[in-house]
N, C-alpha and C. Protein backbone atom coordinates (compact mmCIF):
# COMPACT_ATOMS: atom_id res chain seq x y z
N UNK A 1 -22.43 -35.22 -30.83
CA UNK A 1 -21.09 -34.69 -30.62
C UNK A 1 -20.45 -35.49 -29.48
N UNK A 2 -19.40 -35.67 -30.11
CA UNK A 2 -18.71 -36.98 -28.70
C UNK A 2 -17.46 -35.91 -28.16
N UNK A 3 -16.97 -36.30 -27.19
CA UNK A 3 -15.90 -35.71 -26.68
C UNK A 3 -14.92 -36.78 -26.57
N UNK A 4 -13.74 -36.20 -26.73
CA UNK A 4 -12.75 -37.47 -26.50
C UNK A 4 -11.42 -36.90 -26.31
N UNK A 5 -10.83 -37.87 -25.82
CA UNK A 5 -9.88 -37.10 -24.50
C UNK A 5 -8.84 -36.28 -25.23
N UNK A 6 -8.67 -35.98 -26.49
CA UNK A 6 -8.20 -34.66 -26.62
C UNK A 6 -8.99 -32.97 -27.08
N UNK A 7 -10.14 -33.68 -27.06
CA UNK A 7 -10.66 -31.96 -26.68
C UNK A 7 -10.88 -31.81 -25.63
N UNK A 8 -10.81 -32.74 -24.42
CA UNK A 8 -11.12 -32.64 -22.93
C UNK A 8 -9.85 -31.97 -22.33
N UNK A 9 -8.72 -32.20 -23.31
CA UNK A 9 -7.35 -32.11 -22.57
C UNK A 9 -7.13 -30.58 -23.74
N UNK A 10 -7.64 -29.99 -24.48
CA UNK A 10 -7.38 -28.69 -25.22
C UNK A 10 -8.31 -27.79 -24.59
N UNK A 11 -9.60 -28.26 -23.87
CA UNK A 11 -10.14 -27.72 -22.67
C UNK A 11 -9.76 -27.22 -21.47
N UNK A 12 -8.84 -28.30 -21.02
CA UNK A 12 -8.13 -27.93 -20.07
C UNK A 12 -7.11 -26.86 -20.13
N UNK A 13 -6.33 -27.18 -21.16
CA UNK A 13 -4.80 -26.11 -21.63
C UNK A 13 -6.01 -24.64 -21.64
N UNK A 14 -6.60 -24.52 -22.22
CA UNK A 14 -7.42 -22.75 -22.55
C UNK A 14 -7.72 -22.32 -21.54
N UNK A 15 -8.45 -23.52 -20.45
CA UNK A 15 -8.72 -23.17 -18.98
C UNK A 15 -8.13 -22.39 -18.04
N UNK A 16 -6.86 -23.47 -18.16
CA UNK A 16 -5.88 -23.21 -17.49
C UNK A 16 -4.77 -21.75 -18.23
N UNK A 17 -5.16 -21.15 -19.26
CA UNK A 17 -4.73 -20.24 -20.02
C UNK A 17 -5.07 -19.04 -19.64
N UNK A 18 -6.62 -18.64 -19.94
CA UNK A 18 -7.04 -18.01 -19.31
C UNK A 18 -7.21 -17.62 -17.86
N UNK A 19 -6.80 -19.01 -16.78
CA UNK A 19 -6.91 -18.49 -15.41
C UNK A 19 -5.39 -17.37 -15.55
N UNK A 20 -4.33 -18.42 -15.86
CA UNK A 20 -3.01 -17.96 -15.76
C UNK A 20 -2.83 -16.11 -16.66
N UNK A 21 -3.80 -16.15 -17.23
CA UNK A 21 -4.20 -14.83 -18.15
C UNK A 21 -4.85 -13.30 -17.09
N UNK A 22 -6.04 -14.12 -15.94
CA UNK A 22 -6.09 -13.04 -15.34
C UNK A 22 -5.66 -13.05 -14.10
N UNK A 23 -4.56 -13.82 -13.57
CA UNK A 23 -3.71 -14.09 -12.55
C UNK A 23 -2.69 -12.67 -12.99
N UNK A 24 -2.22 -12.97 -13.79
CA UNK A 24 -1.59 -11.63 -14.07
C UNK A 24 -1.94 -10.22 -14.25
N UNK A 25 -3.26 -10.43 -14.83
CA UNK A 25 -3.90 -8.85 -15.06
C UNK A 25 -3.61 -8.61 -13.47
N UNK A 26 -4.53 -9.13 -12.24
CA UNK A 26 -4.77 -8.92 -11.57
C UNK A 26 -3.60 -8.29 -10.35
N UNK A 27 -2.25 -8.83 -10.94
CA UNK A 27 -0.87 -8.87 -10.21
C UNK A 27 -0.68 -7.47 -10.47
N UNK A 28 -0.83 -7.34 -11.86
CA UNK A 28 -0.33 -6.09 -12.75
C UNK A 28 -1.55 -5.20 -11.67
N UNK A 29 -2.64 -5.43 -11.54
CA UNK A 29 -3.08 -4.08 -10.63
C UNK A 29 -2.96 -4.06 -9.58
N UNK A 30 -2.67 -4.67 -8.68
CA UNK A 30 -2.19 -4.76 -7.67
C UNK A 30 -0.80 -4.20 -7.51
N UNK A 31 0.00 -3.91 -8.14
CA UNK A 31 1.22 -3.77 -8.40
C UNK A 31 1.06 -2.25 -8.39
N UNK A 32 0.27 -1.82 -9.64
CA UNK A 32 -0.27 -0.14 -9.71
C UNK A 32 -0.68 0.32 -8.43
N UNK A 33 -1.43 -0.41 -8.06
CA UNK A 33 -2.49 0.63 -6.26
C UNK A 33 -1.44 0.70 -5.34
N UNK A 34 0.11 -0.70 -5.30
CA UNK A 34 0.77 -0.06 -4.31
C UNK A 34 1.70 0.64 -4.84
N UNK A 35 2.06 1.21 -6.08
CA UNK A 35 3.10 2.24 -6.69
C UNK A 35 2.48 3.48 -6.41
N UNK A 36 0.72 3.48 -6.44
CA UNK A 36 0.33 4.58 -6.37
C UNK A 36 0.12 4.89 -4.82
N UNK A 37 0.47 3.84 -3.64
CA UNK A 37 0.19 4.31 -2.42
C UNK A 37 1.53 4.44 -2.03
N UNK A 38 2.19 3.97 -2.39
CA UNK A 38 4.13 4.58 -1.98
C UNK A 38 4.30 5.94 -2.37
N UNK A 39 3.44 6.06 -3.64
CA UNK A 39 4.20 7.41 -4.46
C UNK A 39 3.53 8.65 -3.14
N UNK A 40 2.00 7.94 -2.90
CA UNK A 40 1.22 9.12 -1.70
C UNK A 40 1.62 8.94 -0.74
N UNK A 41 2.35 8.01 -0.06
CA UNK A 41 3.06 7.91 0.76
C UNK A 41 4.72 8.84 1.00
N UNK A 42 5.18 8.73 -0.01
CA UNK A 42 6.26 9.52 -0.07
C UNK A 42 6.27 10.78 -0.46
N UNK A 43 5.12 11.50 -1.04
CA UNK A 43 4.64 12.94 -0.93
C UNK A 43 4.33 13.13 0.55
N UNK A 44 3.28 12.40 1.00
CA UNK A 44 2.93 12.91 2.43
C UNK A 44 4.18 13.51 3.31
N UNK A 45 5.61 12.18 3.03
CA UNK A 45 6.89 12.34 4.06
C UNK A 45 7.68 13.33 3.45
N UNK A 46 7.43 13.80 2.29
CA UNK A 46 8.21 15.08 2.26
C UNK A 46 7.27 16.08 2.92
N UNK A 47 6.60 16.47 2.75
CA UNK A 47 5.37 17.62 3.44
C UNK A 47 5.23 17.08 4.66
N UNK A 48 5.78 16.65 5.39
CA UNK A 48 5.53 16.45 6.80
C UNK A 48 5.16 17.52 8.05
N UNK A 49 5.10 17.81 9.08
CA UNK A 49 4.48 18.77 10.08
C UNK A 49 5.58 18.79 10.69
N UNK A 50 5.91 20.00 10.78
CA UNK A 50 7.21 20.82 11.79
C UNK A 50 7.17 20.52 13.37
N UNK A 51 7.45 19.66 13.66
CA UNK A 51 7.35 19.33 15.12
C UNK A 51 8.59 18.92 15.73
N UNK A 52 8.87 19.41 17.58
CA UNK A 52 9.79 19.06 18.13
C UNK A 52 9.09 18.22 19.62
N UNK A 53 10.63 17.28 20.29
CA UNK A 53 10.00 16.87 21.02
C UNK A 53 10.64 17.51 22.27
N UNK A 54 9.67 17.89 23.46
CA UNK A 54 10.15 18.60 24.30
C UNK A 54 10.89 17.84 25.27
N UNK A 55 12.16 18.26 26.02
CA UNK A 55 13.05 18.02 26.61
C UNK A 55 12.44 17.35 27.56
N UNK A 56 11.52 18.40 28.67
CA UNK A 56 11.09 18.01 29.85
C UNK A 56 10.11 16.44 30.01
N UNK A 57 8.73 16.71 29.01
CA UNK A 57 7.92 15.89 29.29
C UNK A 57 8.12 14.91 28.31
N UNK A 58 8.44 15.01 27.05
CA UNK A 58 9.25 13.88 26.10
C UNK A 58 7.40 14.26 25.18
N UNK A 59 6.65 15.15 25.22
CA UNK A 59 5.34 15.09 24.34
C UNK A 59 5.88 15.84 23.06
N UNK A 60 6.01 15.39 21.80
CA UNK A 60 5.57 15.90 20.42
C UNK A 60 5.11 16.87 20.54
N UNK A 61 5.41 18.32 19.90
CA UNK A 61 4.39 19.63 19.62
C UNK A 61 4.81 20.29 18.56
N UNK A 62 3.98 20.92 18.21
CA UNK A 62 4.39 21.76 16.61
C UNK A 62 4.66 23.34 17.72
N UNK A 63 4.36 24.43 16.76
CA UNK A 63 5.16 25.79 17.41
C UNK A 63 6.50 25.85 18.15
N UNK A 64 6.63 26.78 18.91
CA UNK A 64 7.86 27.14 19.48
C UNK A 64 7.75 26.76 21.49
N UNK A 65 6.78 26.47 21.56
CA UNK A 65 6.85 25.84 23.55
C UNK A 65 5.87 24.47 23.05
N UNK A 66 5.96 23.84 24.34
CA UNK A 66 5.66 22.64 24.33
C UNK A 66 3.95 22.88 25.09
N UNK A 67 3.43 22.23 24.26
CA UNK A 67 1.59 22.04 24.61
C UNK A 67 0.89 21.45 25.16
N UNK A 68 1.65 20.58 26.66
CA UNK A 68 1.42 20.01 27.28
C UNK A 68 1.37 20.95 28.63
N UNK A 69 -0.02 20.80 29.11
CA UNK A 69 -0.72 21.87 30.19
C UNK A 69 0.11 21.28 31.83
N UNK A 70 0.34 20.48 31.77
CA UNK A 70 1.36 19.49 32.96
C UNK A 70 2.79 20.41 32.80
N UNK A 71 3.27 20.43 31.56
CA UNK A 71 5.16 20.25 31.39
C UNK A 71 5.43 21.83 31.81
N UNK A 72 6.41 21.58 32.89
CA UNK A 72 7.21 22.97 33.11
C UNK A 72 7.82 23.54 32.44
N UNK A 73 7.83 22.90 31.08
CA UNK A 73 8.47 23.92 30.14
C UNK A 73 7.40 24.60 29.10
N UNK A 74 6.11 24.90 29.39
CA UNK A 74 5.28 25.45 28.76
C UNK A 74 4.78 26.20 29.17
């Protein structure tokens, strides 16, 4: 069996077919994991945690006074 430079070069084209074949699968899932981490991402930011920030000490707290054992407003 001889080879000769056009099955070397119909070798190449399939080669190069198949890379270009799972270049895309691979895009295509990549594409899914971040639709599916935006979509959990943007559930999380609607359900977010009820929090204010207090006047005095500027600390983040959920409830109704501020939870910082320092801040005069707690």
């Amino acid at each position: 069996m001889m080879l000769s430079v056009g099955k070397i070069f119909l070798l190449i084209i399939i080669l190069v077919a198949v890379w270009y074949f799972f270049k895309i699968i691979e895009k295509r899932k990549l594409n899914i994991d971040k639709n599916k981490q935006n979509k959990e991402n943007d559930d999380i930011n609607k359900n977010g945690i009820d929090a204010f920030k207090c006047d005095v000490c500027g600390l983040w707290s959920t409830g109704k006074k501020c939870n910082n054992k320092e801040c005069t407003n707690s």
